[in-house]
C-alpha atoms as a PDB file:
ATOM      1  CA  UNK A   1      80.979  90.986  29.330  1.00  0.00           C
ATOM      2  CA  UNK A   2      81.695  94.189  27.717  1.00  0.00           C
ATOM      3  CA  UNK A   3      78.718  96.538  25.700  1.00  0.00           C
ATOM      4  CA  UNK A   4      80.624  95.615  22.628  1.00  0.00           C
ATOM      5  CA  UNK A   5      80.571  92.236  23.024  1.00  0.00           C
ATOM      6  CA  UNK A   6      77.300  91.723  24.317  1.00  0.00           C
ATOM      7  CA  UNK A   7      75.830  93.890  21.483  1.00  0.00           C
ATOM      8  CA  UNK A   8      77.950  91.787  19.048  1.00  0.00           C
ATOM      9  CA  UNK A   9      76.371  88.678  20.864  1.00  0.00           C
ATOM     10  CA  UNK A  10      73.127  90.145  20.430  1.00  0.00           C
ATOM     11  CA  UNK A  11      73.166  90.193  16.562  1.00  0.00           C
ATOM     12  CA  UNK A  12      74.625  86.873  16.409  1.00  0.00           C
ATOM     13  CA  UNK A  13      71.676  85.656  17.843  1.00  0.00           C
ATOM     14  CA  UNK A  14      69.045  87.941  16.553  1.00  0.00           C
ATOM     15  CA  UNK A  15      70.197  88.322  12.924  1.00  0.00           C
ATOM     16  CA  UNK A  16      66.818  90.372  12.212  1.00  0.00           C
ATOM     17  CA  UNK A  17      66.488  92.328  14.809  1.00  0.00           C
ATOM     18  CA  UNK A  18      68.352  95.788  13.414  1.00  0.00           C
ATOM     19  CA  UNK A  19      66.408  95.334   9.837  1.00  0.00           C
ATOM     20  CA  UNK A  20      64.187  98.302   8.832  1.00  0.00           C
ATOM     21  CA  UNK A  21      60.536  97.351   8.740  1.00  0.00           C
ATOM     22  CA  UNK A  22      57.597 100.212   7.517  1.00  0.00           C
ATOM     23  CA  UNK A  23      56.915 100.955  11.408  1.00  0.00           C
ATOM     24  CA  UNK A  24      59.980 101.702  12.827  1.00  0.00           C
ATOM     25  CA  UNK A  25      63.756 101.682  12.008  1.00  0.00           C
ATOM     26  CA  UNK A  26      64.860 100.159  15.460  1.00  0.00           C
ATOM     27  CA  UNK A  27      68.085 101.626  17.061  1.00  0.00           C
ATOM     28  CA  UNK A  28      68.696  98.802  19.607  1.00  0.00           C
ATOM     29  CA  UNK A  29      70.880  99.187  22.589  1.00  0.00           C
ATOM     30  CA  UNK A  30      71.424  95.383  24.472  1.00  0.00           C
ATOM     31  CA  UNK A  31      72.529  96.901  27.552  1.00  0.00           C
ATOM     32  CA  UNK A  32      69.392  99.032  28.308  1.00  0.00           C
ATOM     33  CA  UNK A  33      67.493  96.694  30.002  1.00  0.00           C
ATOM     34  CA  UNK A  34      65.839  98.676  32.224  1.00  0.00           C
ATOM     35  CA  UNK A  35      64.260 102.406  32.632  1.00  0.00           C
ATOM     36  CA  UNK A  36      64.859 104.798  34.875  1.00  0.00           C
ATOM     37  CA  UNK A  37      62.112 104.490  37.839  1.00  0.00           C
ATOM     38  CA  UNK A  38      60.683 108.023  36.705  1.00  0.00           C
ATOM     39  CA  UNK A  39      61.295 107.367  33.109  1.00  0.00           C
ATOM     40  CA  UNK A  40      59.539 110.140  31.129  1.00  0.00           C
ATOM     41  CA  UNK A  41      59.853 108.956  27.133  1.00  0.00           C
ATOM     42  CA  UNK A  42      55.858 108.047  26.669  1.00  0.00           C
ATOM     43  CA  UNK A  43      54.673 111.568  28.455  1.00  0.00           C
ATOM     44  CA  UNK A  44      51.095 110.012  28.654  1.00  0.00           C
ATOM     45  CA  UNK A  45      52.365 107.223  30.792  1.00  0.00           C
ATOM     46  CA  UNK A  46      54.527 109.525  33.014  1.00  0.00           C
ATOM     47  CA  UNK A  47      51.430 111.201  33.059  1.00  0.00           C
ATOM     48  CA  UNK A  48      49.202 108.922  34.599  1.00  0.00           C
ATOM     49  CA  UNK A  49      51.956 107.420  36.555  1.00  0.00           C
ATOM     50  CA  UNK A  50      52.295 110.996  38.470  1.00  0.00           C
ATOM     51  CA  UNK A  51      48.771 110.436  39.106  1.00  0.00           C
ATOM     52  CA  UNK A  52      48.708 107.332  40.529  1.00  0.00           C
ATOM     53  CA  UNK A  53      51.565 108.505  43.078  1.00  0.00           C
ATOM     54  CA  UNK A  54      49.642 111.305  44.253  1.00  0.00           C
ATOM     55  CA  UNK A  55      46.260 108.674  45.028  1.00  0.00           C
ATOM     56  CA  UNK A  56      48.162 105.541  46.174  1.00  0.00           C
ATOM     57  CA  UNK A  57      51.253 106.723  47.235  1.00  0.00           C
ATOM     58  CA  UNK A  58      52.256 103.507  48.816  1.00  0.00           C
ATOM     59  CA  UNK A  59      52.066 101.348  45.448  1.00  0.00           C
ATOM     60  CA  UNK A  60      55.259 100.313  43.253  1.00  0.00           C
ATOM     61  CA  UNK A  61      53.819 102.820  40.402  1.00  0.00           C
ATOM     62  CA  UNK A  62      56.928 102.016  37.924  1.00  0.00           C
ATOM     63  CA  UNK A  63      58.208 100.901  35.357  1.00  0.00           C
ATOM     64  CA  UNK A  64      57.870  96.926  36.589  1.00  0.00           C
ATOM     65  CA  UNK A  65      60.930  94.958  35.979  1.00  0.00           C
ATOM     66  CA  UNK A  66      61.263  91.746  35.046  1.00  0.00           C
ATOM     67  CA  UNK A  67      60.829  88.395  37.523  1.00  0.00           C
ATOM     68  CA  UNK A  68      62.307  85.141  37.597  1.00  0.00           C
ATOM     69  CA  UNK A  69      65.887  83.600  36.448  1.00  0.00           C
ATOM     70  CA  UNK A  70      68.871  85.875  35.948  1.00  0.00           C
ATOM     71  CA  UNK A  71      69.615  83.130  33.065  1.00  0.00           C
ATOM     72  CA  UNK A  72      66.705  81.644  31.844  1.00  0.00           C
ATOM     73  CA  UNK A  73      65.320  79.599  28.836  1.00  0.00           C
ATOM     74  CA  UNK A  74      61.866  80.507  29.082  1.00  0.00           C
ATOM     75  CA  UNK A  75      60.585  84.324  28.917  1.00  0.00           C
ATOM     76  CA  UNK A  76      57.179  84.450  29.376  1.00  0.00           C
ATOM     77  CA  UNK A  77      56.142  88.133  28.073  1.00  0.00           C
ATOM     78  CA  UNK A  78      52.583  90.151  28.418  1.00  0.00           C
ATOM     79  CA  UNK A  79      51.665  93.348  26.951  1.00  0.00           C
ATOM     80  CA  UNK A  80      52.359  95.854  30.196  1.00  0.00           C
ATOM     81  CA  UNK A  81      51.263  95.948  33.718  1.00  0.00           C
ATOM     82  CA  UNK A  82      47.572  95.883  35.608  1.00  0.00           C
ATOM     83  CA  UNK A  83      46.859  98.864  37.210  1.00  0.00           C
ATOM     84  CA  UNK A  84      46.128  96.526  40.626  1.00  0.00           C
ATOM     85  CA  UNK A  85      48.613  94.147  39.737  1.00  0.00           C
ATOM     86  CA  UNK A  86      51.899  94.536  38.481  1.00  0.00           C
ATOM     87  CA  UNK A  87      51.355  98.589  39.036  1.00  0.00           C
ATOM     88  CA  UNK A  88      50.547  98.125  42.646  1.00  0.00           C
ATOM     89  CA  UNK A  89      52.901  95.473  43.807  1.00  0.00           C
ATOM     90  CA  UNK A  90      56.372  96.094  41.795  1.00  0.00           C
ATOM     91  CA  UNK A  91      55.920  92.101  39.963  1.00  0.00           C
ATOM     92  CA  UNK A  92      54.794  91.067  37.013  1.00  0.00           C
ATOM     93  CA  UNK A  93      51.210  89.427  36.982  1.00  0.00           C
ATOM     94  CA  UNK A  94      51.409  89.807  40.982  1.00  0.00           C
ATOM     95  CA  UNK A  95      48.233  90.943  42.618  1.00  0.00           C
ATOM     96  CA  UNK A  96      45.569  90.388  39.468  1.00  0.00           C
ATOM     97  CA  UNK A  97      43.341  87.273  38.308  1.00  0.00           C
ATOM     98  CA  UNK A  98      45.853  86.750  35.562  1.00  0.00           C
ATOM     99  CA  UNK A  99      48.708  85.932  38.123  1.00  0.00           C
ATOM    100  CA  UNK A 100      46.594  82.867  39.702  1.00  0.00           C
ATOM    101  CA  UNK A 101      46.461  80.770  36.691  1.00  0.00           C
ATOM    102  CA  UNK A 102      50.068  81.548  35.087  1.00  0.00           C
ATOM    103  CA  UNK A 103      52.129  81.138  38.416  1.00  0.00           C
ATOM    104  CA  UNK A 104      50.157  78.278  39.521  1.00  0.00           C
ATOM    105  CA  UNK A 105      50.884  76.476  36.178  1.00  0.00           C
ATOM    106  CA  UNK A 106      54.165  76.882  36.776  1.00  0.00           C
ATOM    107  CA  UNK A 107      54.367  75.731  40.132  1.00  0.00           C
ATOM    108  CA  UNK A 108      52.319  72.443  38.573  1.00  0.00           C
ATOM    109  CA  UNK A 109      55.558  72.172  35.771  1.00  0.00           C
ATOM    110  CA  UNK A 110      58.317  72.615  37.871  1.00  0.00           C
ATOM    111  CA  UNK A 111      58.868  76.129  36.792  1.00  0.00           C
ATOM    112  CA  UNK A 112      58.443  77.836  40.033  1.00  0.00           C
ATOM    113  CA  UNK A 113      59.038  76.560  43.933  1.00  0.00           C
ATOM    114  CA  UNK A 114      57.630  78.112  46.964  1.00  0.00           C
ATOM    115  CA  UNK A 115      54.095  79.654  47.155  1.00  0.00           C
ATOM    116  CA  UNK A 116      52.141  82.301  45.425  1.00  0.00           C
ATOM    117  CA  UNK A 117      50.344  84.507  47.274  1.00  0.00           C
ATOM    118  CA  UNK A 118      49.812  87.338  45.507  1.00  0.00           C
ATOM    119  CA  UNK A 119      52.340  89.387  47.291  1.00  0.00           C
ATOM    120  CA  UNK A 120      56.322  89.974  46.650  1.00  0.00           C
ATOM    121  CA  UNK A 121      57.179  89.120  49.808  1.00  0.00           C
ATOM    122  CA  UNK A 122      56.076  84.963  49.083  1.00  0.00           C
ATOM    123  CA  UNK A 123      58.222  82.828  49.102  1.00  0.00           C
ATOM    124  CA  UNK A 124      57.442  81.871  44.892  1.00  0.00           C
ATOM    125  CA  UNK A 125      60.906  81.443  42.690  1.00  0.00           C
ATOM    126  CA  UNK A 126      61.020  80.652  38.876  1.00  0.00           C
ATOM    127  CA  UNK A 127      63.383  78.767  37.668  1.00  0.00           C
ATOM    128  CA  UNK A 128      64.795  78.366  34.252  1.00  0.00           C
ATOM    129  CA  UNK A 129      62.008  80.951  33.205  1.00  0.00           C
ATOM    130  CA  UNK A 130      61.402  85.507  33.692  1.00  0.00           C
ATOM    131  CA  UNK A 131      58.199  86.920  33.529  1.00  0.00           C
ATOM    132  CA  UNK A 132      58.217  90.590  31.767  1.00  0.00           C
ATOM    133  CA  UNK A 133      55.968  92.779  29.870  1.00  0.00           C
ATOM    134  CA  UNK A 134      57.145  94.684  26.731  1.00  0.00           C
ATOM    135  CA  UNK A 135      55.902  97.933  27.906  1.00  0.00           C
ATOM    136  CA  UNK A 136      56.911  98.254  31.269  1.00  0.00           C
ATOM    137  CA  UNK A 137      54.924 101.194  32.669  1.00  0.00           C
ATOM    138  CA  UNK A 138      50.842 100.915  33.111  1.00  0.00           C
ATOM    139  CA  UNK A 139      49.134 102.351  30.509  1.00  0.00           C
ATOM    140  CA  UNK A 140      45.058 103.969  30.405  1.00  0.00           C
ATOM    141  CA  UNK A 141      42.747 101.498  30.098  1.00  0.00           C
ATOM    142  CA  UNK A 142      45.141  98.860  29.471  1.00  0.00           C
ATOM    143  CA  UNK A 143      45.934 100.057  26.160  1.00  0.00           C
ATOM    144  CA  UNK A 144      49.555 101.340  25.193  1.00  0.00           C
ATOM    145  CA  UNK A 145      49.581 102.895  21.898  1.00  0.00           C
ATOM    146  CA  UNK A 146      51.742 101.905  18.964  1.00  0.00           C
ATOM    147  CA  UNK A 147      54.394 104.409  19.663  1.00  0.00           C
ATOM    148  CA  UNK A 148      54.596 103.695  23.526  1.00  0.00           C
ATOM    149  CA  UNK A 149      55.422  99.697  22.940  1.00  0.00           C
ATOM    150  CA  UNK A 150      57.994 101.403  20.236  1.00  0.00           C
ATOM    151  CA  UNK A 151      59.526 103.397  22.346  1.00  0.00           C
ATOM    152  CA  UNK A 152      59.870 100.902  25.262  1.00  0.00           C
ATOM    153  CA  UNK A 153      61.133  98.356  22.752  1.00  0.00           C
ATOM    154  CA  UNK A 154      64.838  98.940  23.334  1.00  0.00           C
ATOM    155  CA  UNK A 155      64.464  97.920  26.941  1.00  0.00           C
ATOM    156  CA  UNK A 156      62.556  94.702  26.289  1.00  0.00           C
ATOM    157  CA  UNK A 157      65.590  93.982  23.356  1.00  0.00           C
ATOM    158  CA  UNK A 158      67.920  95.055  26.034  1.00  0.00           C
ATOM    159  CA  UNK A 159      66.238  92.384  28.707  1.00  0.00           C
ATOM    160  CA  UNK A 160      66.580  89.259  25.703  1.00  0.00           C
ATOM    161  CA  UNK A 161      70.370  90.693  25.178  1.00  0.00           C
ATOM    162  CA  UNK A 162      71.085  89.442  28.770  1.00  0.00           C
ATOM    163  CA  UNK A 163      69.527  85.663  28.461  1.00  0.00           C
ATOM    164  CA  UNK A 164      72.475  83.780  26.701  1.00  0.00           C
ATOM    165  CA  UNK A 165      70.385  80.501  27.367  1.00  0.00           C
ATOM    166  CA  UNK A 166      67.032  81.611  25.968  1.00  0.00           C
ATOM    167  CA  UNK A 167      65.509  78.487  24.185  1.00  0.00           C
ATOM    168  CA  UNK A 168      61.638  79.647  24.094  1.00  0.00           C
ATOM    169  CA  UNK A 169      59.542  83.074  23.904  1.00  0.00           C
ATOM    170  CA  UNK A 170      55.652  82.368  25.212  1.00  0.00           C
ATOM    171  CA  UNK A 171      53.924  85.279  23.801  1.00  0.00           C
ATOM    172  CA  UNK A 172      50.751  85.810  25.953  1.00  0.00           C
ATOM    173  CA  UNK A 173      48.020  87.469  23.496  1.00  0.00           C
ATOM    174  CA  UNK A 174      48.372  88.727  20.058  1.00  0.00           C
ATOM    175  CA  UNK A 175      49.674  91.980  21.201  1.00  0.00           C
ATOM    176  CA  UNK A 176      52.578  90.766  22.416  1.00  0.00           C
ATOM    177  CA  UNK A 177      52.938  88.233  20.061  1.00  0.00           C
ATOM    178  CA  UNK A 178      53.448  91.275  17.201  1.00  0.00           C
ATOM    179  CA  UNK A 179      55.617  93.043  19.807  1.00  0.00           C
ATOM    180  CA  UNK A 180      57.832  90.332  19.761  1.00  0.00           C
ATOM    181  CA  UNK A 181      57.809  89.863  16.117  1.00  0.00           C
ATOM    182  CA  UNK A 182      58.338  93.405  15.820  1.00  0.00           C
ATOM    183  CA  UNK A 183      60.826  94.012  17.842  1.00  0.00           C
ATOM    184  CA  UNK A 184      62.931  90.909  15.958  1.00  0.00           C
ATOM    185  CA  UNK A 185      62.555  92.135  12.425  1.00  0.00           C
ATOM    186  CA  UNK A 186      60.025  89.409  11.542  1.00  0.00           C
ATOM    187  CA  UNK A 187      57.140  90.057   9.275  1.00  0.00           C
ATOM    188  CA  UNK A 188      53.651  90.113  10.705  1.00  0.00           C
ATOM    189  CA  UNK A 189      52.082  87.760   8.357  1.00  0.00           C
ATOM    190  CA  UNK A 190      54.856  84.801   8.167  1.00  0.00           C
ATOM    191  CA  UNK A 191      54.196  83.823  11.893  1.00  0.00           C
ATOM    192  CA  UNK A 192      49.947  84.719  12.543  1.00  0.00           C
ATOM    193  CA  UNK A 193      49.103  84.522  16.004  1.00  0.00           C
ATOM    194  CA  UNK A 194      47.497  81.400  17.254  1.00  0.00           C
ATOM    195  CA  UNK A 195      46.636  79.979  19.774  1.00  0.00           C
ATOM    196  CA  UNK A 196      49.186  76.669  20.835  1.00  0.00           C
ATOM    197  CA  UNK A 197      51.698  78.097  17.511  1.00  0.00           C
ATOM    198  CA  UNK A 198      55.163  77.353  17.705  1.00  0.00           C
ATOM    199  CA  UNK A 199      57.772  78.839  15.711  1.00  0.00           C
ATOM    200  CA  UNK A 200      60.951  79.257  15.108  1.00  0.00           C
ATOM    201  CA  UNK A 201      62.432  82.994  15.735  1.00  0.00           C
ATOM    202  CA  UNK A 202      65.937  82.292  15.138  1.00  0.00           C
ATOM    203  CA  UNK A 203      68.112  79.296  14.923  1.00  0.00           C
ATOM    204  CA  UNK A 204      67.857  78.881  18.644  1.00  0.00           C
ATOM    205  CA  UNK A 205      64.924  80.611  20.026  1.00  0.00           C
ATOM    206  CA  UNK A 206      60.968  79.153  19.276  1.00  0.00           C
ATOM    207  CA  UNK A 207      58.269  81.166  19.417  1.00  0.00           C
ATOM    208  CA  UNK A 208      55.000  79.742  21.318  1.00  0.00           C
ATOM    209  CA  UNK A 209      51.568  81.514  21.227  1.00  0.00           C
ATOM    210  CA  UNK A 210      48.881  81.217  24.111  1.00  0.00           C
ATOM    211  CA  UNK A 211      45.973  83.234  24.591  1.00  0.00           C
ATOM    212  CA  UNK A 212      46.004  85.780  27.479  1.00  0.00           C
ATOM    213  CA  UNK A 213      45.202  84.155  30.942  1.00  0.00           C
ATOM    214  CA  UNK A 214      43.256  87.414  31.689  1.00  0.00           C
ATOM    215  CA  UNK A 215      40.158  87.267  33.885  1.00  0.00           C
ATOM    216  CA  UNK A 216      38.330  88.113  30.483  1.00  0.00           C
ATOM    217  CA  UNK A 217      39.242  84.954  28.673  1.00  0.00           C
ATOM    218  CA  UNK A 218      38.905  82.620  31.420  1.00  0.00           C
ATOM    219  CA  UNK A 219      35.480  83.563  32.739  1.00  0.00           C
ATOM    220  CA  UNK A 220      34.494  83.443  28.920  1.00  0.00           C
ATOM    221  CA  UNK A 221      36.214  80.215  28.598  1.00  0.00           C
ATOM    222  CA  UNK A 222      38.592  81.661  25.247  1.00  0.00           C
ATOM    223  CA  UNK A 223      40.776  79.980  27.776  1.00  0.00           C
ATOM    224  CA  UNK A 224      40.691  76.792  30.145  1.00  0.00           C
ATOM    225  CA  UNK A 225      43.256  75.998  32.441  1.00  0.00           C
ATOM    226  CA  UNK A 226      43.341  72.597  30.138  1.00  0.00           C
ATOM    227  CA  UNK A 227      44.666  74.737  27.026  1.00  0.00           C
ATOM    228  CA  UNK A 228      46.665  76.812  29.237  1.00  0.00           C
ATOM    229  CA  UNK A 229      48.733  73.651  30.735  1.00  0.00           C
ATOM    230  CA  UNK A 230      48.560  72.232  27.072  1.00  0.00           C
ATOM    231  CA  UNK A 231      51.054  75.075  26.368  1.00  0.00           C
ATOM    232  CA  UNK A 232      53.177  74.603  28.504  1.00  0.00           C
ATOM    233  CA  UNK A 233      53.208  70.950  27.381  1.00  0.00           C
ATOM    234  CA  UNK A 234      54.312  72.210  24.537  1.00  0.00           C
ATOM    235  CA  UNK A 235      57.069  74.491  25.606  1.00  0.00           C
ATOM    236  CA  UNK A 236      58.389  71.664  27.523  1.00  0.00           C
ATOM    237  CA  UNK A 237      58.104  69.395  24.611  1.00  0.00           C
ATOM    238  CA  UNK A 238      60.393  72.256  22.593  1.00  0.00           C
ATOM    239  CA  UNK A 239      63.003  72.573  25.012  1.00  0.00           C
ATOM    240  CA  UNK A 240      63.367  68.724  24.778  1.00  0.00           C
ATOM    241  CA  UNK A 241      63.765  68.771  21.374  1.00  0.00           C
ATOM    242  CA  UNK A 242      66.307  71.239  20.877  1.00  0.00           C
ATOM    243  CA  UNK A 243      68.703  69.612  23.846  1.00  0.00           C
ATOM    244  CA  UNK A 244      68.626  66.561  21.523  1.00  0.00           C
ATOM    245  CA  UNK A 245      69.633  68.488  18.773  1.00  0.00           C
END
């Protein structure tokens, strides 16, 4: 497919996603999908990746790219990587408490075969569904700042420009959940962030909310495994409906 027909594609799809909001006036470029390996647009992320070469030379310490189907209908999107996780071992949610709970669950839905192990080199494989962050480097203290998850915006646009058979978003947290909104031209306050929300992005992409599975939430018990596989109830309940459509 050609840049200008992909980018065409693109707005066909996302209608909203050029449109100005008070934030940002988004320059989107489908085909960027991924940054270079030493990419150095958020200088305090270059920053402390440099860092983390120098002390653990033998981790991934990049921007993580994403994991799963080349063409799926289910993109599963956190904030950014763990430092021990996604950081260390190249995959997303690979190597922290996080990854347990969401790759099991989708080993228990049929959205994943093989093993997890907590390691690249298992034998796990998604199906139908990618796992990506919407800022792809690590950032301090787990926190990117508004103008970092700007800035890597393009490239998480670029990723969605590629999946012609996208049917659902799972937002994990609320961050991410205004990323995504964000980066699609949608208002804040006409889709609030809630836990087991669904709604509708575009004509044929739903939106579905789910607290974070971090190690936080579960030892606090914000989130059960129970809520967590009523989700994904859910997003298999949406996918039926809109192949009967």
């Amino acid at each position: 497919m050609t840049k200008q027909r992909q980018s065409a594609d693109f707005q066909k799809k996302y209608p909203n996603s050029k449109k100005d909001n008070k934030e940002n006036s988004l320059s989107i470029a489908p085909q960027e999908s991924m940054p270079e390996r030493d990419c150095p647009l958020c200088p305090r992320l270059a920053s402390l990746r440099h860092d983390l070469q120098k002390e653990h030379p033998d981790w991934f310490n990049a921007p993580v790219p994403p994991f799963g189907d080349d063409d799926p209908w289910l993109a599963i999107v956190g904030l950014a990587p763990g430092m021990k996780g996604a950081n260390r071992t190249g995959r997303p949610f690979t190597g922290d408490f996080a990854g347990i709970l969401l790759y099991e669950t989708l080993l228990k839905y049929g959205l994943a075969t093989g093993h997890y192990q907590a390691d690249i080199n298992d034998d796990l494989k998604l199906k139908g569904t990618v796992v990506l962050n919407s800022v792809r480097c690590l950032p301090p203290q787990n926190k990117p700042t508004t103008q970092e998850m700007v800035t890597c915006r393009p490239f998480f646009l670029g990723a969605m420009a590629h999946y012609s058979h996208l049917k659902v978003i799972l937002a994990l947290g609320h961050i991410a959940h205004q990323t995504i909104l964000r980066a699609f031209g949608i208002t804040l306050s006409s889709m609030p962030f809630k836990h087991g929300a669904a709604y509708q992005l575009s004509p044929e992409i739903q939106l579905v909310d789910s607290y974070h599975c971090s190690r936080y939430n579960q030892n606090t018990r914000r989130l059960t495994e129970d809520m967590f596989y009523d989700v994904f109830a859910k997003i298999i309940e949406c996918r039926g409906n809109d192949d009967q459509k």
